[in-house]
Structure formats: structure tokens, C-alpha cells
C-alpha atoms as a PDB file:
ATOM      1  CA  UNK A   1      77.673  52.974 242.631  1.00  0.00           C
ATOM      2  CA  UNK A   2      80.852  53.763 244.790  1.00  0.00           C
ATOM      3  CA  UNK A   3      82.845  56.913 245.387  1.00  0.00           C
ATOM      4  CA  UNK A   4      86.549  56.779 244.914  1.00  0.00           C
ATOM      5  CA  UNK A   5      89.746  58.751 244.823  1.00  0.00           C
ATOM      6  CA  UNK A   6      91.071  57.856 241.816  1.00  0.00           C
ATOM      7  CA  UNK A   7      94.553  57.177 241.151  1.00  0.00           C
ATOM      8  CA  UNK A   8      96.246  55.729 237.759  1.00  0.00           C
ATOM      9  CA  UNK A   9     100.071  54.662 237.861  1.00  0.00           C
ATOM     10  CA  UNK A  10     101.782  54.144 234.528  1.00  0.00           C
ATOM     11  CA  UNK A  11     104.468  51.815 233.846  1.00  0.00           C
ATOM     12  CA  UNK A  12     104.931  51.393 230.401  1.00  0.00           C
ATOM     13  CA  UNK A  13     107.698  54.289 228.486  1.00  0.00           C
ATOM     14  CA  UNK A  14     104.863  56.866 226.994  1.00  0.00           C
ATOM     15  CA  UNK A  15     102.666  59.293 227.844  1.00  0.00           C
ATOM     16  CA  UNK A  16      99.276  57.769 228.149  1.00  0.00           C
ATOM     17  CA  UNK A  17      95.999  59.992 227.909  1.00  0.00           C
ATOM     18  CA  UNK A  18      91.728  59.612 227.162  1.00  0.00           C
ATOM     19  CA  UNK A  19      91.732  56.917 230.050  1.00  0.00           C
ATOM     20  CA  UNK A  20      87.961  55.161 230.380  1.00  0.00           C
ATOM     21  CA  UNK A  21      86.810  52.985 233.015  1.00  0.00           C
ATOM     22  CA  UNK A  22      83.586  51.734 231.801  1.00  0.00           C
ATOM     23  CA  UNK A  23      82.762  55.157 229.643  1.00  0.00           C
ATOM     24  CA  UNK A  24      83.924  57.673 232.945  1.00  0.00           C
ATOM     25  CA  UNK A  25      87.095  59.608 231.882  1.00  0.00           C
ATOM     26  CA  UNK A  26      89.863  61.370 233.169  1.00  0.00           C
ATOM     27  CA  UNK A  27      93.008  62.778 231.883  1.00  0.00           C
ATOM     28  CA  UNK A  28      96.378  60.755 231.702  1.00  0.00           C
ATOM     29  CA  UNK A  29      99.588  59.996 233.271  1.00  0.00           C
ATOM     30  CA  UNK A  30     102.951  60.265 232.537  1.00  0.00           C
ATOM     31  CA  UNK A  31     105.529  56.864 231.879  1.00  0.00           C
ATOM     32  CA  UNK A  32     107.093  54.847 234.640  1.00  0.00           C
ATOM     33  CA  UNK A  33     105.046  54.991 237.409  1.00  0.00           C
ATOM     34  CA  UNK A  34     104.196  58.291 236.902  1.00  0.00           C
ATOM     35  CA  UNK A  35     100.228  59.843 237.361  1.00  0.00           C
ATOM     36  CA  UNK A  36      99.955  60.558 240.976  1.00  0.00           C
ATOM     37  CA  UNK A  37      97.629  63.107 240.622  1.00  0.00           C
ATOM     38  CA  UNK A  38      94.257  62.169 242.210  1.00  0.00           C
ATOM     39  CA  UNK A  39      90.989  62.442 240.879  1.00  0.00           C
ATOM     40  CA  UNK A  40      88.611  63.371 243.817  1.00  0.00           C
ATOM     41  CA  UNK A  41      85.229  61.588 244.546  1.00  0.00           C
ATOM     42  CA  UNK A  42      84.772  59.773 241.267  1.00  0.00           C
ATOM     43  CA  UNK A  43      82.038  56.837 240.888  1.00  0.00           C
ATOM     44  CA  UNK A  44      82.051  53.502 239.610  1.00  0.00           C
ATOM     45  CA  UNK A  45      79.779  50.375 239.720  1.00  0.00           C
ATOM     46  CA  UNK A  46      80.425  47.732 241.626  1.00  0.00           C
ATOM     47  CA  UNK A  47      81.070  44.110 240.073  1.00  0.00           C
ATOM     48  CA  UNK A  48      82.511  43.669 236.507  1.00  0.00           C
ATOM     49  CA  UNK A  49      83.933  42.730 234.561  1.00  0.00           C
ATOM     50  CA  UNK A  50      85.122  47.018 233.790  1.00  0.00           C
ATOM     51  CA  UNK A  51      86.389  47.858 230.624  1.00  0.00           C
ATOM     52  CA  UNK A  52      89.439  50.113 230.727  1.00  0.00           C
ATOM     53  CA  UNK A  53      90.349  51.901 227.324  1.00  0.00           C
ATOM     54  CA  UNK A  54      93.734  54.694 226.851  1.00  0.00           C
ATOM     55  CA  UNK A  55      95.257  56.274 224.517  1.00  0.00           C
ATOM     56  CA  UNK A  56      98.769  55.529 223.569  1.00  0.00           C
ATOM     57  CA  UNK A  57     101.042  59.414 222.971  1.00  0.00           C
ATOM     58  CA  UNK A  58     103.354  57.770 220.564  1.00  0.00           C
ATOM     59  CA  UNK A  59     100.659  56.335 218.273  1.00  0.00           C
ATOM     60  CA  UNK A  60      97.268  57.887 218.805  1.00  0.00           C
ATOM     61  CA  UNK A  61      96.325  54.485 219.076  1.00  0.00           C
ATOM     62  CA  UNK A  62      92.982  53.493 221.509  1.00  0.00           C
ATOM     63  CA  UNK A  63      94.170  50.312 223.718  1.00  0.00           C
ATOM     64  CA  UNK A  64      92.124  48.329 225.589  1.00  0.00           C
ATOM     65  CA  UNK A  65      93.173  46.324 228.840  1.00  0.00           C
ATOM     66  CA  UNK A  66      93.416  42.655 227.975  1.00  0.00           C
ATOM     67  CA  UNK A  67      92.822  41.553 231.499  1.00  0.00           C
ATOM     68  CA  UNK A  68      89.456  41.298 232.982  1.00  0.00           C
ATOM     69  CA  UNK A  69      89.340  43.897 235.621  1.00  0.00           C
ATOM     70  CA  UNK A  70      86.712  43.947 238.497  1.00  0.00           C
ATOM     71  CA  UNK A  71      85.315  46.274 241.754  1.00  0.00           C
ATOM     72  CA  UNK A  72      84.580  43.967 244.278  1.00  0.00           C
ATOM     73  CA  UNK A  73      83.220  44.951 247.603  1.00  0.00           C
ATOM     74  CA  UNK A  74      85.414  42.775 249.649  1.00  0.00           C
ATOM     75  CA  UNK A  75      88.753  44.564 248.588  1.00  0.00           C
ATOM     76  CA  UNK A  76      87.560  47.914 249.596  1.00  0.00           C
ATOM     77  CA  UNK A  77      89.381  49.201 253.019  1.00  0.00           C
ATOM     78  CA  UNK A  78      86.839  49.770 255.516  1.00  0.00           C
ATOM     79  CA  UNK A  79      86.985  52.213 258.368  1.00  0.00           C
ATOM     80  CA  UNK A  80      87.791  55.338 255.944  1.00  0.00           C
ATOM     81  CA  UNK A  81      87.227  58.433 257.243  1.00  0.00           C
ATOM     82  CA  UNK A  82      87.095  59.780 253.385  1.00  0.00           C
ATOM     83  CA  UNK A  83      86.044  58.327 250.378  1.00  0.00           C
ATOM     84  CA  UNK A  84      88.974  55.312 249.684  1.00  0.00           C
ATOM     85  CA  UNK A  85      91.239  55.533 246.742  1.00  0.00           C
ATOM     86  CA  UNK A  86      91.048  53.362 244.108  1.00  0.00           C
ATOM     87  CA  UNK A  87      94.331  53.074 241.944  1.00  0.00           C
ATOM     88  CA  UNK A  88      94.652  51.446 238.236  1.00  0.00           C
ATOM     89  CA  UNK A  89      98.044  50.490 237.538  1.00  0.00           C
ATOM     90  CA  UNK A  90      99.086  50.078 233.652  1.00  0.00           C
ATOM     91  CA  UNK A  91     101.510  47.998 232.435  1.00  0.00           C
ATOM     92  CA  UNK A  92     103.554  47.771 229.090  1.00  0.00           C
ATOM     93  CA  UNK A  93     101.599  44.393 227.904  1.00  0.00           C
ATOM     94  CA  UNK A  94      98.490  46.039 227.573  1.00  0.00           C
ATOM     95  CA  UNK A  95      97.256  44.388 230.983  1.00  0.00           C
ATOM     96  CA  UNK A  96      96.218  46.293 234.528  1.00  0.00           C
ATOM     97  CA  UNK A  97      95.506  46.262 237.827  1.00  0.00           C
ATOM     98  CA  UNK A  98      93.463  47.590 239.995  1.00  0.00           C
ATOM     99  CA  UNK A  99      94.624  48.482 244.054  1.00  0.00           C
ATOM    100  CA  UNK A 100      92.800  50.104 246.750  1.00  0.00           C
ATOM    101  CA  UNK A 101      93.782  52.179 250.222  1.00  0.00           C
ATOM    102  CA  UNK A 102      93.189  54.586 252.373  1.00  0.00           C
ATOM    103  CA  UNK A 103      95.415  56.918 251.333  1.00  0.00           C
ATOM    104  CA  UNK A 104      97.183  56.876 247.260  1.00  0.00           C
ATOM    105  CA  UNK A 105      98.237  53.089 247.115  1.00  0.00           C
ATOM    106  CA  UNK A 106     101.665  51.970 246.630  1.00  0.00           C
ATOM    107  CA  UNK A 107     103.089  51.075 243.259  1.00  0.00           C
ATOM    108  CA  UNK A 108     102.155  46.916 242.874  1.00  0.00           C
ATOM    109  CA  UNK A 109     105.465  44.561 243.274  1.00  0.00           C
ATOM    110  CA  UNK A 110     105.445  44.334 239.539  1.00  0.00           C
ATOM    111  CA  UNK A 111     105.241  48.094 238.976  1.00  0.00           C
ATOM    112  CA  UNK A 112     107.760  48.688 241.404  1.00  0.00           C
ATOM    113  CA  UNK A 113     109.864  45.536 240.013  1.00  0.00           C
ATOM    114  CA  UNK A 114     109.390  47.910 236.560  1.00  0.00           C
ATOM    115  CA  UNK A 115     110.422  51.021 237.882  1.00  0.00           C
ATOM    116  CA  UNK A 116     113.622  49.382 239.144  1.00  0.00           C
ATOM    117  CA  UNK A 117     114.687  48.078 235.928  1.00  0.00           C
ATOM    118  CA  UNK A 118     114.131  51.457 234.199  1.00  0.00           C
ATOM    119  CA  UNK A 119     115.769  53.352 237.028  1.00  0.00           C
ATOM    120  CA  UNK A 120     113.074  55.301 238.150  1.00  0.00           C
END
């Protein structure tokens, strides 16, 4: 197991809630890049390949990342003075991503390509 801030960034045009990473839940973010809030000190398992699961606002409906998604050890920062953050970035096609830093990470260059074409 490894501690984590946990961050989730969505970029798809609905609210998205119920989010799982391998049975460990949180609560949701907002469209378009939105869901900065951090989760403090949360743990996962190392390795993979993690199963993340959501729940669409506009249909109820349960979605499951279509992309295999994995922790590995070698694209943790080191030299954190706190636990690092850990951010899963959601995008419209049902795929993610997941990012790491030392402080909230960035959006990703697609997210960010996303938020420019909606404006945000």
C-alpha cells in the first residue's frame, strides 16, 4: 500500500460522482476540468492493472474506464516532504489517466487541449 493525495480532474460535460479506484471511494467532480478538491492521505496498492468505476449525473449510469490504468513505483516523485498527490484525469471516451506530483498536478496536454476547446 501507498499514501496519496488524491486528486480527480474531469473533462467530459457532466457532473460525475460514486468514483472507485479498485473498491476505495470518494465523492465526484464537476465537468471540464473541474474536481480540485483533494482527498488527503488516501491508500492504494501498488501495481495493476486498477479498476476505476463513476457514475455518470445525466444518466445514473455506472462507467467503467476502458483503459488499463496502473500505480507504478517508478512514476512516484521522490523527495516529498508530504505524502505525493496522485491525480486521475477523466475524459469524455470513457478512458483515464493517471498523473502524479508534489503538489495538485497540472491538467494532462489532452485535458488542457479539452478545456481549450470548451472555453474553460
Amino acid at each position: 500500500m501507498i499514501g496519496f493525495h488524491f486528486v480527480t480532474r474531469n473533462y467530459t460535460d457532466r457532473d460525475i460522482f460514486e468514483l472507485q479506484l479498485n473498491g476505495h471511494g470518494w465523492s465526484g467532480a464537476p465537468p471540464y476540468g473541474g474536481g480540485n478538491g483533494v482527498m488527503m492521505g488516501s491508500q492504494f496498492e501498488l501495481g495493476g492493472p486498477q479498476i476505476l468505476k463513476w457514475r455518470d449525473s445525466g444518466t445514473g449510469a455506472t462507467l467503467i474506464a476502458t483503459n488499463q490504468l496502473y500505480i507504478r513505483e517508478e512514476d512516484i516523485p521522490k523527495g516529498a516532504k508530504t505524502l505525493p498527490y496522485m491525480c486521475i484525469h477523466i475524459y469524455p471516451d470513457q478512458t483515464a489517466e493517471i498523473t502524479y506530483g508534489l503538489g495538485t498536478p497540472p491538467p494532462t496536454p489532452r485535458g488542457a487541449a479539452i478545456l481549450k476547446e470548451h472555453g474553460e
